[in-house]
C-alpha atoms as a PDB file:
ATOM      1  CA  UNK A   1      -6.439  14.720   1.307  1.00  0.00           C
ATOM      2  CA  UNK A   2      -8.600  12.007  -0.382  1.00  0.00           C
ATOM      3  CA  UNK A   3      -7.145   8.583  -1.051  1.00  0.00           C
ATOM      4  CA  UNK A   4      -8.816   6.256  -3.634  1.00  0.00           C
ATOM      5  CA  UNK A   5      -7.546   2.681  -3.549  1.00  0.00           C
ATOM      6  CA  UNK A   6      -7.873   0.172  -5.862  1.00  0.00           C
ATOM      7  CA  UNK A   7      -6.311  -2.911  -7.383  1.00  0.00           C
ATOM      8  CA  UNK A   8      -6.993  -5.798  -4.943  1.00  0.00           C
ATOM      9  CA  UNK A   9      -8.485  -9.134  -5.858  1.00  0.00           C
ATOM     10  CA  UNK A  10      -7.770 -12.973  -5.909  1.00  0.00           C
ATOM     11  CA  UNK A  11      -4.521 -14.257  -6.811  1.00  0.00           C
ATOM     12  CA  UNK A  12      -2.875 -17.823  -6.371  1.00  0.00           C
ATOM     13  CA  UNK A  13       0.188 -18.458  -4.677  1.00  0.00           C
ATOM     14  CA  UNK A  14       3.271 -17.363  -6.125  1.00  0.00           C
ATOM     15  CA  UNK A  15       1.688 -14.465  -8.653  1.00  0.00           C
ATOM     16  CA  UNK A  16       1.499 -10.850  -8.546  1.00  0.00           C
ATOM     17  CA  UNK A  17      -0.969  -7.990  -8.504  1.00  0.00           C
ATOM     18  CA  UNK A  18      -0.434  -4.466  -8.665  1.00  0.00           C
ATOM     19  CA  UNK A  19      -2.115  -1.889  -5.980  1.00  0.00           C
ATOM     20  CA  UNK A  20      -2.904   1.523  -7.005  1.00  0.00           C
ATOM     21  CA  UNK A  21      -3.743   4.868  -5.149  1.00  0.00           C
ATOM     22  CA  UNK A  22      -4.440   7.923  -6.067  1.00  0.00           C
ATOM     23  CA  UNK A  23      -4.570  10.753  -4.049  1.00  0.00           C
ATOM     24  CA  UNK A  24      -5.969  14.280  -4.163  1.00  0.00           C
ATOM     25  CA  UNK A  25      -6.683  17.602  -2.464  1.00  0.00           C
ATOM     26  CA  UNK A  26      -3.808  19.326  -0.215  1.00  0.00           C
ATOM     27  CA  UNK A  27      -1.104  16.565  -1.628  1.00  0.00           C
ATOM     28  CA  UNK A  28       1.731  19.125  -0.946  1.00  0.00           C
ATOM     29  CA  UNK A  29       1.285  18.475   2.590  1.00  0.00           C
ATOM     30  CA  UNK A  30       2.112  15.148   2.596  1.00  0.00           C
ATOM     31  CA  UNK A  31       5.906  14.023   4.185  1.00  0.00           C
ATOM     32  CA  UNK A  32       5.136   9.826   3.543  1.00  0.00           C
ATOM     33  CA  UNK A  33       2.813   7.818   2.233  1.00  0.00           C
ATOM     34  CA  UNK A  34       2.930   4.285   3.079  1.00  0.00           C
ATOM     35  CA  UNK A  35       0.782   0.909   2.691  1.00  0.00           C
ATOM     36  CA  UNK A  36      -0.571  -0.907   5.628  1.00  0.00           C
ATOM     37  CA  UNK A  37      -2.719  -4.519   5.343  1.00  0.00           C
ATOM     38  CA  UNK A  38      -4.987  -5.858   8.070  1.00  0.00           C
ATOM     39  CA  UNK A  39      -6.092  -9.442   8.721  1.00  0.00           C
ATOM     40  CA  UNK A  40      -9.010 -10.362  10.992  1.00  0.00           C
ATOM     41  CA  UNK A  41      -8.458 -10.098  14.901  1.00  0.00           C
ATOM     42  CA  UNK A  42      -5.110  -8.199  14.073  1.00  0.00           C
ATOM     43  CA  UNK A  43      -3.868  -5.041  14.417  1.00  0.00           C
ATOM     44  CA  UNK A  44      -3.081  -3.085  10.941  1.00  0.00           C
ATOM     45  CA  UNK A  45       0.338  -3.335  10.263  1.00  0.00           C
ATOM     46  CA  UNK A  46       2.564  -1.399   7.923  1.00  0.00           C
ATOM     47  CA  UNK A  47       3.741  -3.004   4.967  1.00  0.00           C
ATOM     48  CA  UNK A  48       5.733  -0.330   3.200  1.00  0.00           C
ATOM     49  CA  UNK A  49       6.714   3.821   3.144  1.00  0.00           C
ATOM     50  CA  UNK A  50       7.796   6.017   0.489  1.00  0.00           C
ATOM     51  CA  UNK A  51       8.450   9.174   0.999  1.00  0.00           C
ATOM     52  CA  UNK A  52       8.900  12.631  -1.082  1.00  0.00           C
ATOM     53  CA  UNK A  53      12.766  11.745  -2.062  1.00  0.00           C
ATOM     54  CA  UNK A  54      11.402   8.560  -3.057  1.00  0.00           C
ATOM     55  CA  UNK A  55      13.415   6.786  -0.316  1.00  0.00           C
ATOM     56  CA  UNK A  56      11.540   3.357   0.519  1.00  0.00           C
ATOM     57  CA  UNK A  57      11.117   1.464   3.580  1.00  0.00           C
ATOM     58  CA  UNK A  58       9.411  -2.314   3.597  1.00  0.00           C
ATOM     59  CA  UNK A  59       8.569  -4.799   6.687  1.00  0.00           C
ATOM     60  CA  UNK A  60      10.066  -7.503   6.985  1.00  0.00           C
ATOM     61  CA  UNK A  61       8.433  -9.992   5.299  1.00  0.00           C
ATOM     62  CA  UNK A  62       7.606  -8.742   1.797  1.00  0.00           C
ATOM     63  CA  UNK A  63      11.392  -7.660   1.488  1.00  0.00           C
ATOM     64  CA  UNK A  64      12.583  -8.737  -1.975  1.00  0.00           C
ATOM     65  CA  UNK A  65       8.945  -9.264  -2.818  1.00  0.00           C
ATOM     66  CA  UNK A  66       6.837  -5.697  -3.013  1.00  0.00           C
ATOM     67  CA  UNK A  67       7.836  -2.921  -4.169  1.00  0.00           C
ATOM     68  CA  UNK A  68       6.347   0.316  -3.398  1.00  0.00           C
ATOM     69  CA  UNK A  69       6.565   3.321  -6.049  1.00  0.00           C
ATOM     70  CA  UNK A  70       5.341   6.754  -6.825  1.00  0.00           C
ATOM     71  CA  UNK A  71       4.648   8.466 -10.093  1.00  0.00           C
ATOM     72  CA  UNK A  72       4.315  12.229  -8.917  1.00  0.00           C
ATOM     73  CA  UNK A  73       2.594  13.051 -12.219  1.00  0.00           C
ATOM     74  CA  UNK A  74      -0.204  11.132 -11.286  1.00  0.00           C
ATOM     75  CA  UNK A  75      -0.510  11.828  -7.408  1.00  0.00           C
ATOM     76  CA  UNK A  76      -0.562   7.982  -7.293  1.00  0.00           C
ATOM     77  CA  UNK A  77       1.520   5.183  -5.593  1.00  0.00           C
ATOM     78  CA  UNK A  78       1.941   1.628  -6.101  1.00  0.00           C
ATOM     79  CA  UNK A  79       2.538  -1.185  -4.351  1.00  0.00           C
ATOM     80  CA  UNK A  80       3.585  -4.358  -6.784  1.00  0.00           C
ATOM     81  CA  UNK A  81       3.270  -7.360  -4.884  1.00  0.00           C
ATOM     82  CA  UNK A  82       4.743 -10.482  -6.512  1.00  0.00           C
ATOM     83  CA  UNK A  83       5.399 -14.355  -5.222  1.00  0.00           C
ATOM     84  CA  UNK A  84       2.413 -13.189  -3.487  1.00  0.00           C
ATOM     85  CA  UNK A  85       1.815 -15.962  -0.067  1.00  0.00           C
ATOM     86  CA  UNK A  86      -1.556 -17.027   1.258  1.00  0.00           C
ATOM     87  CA  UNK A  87      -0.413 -14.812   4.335  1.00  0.00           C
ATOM     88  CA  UNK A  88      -0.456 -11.933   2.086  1.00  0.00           C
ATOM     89  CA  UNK A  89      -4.262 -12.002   2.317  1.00  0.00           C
ATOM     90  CA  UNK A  90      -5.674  -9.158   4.088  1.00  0.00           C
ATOM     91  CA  UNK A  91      -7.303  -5.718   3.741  1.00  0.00           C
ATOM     92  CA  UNK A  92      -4.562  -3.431   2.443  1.00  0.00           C
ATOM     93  CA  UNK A  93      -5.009   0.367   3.165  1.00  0.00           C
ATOM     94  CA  UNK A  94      -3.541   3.270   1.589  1.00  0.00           C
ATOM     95  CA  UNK A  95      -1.999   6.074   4.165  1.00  0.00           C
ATOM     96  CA  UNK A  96      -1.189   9.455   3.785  1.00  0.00           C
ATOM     97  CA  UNK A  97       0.794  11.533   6.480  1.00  0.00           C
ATOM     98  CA  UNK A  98       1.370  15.086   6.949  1.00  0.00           C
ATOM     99  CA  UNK A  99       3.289  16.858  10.158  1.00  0.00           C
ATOM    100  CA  UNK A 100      -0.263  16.503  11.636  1.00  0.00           C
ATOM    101  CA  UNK A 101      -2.582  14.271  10.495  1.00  0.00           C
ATOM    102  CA  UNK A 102      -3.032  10.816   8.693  1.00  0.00           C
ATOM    103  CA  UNK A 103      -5.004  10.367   6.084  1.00  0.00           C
ATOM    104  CA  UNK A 104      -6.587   6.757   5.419  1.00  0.00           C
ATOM    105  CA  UNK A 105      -8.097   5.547   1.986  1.00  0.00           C
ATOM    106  CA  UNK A 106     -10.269   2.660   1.973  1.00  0.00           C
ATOM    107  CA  UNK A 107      -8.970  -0.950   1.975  1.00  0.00           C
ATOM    108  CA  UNK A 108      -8.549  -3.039  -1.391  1.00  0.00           C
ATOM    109  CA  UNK A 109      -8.465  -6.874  -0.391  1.00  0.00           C
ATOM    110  CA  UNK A 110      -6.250  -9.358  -1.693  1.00  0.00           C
ATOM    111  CA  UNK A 111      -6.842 -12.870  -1.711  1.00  0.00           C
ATOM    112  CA  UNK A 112      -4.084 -14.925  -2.075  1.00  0.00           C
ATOM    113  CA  UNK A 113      -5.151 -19.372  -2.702  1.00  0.00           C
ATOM    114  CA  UNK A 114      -2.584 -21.931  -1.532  1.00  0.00           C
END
């Protein structure tokens, strides 16, 4: 499974941006497929899950504020991020999961100005 990120870049305080990834190869494999963000020093941490039914799952503190979504069509999920906070900023990663293996795309960063 390949995962091709994309959407990241500098936003102020309080907008939005939207986070694509696509994904490809053996996609029937896949149970969840969740985003994760990492800041400097810190350990990647997961920011949201969607899975096959399309049941979501969100940390704590982007509850109310992301979104994460799934067009199957496309092989591609979203995260929409709005009233984006400058402790939003990090490296966000795309992850795919089978029963045996995780599959990592590479990370899109978002800059979010106070």
């Amino acid at each position: 499974v390949q995962l091709q990120a994309s959407g990241g870049g500098l936003v102020q305080a309080g907008g939005s941006l939207r986070l694509s990834c696509a994904a490809s190869g053996s996609i029937d494999s896949i149970i969840y497929m969740r985003w994760y963000r990492q800041t400097p020093g810190k350990q990647r941490e997961l920011v949201a899950t969607i899975d096959t039914h399309h049941t979501t799952n969100y940390e704590g503190s982007v509850k109310g504020r992301f979104s994460i979504s799934r067009d199957d069509a496309k092989n591609t999920i979203y995260l929409q991020m709005n009233s984006l906070k400058s402790e939003d900023t990090a490296v966000y990663y795309c992850n795919a999961r089978s029963q045996s293996t995780n599959y990592w795309g590479q990370g899109t960063l978002v800059t979010v100005s106070s």
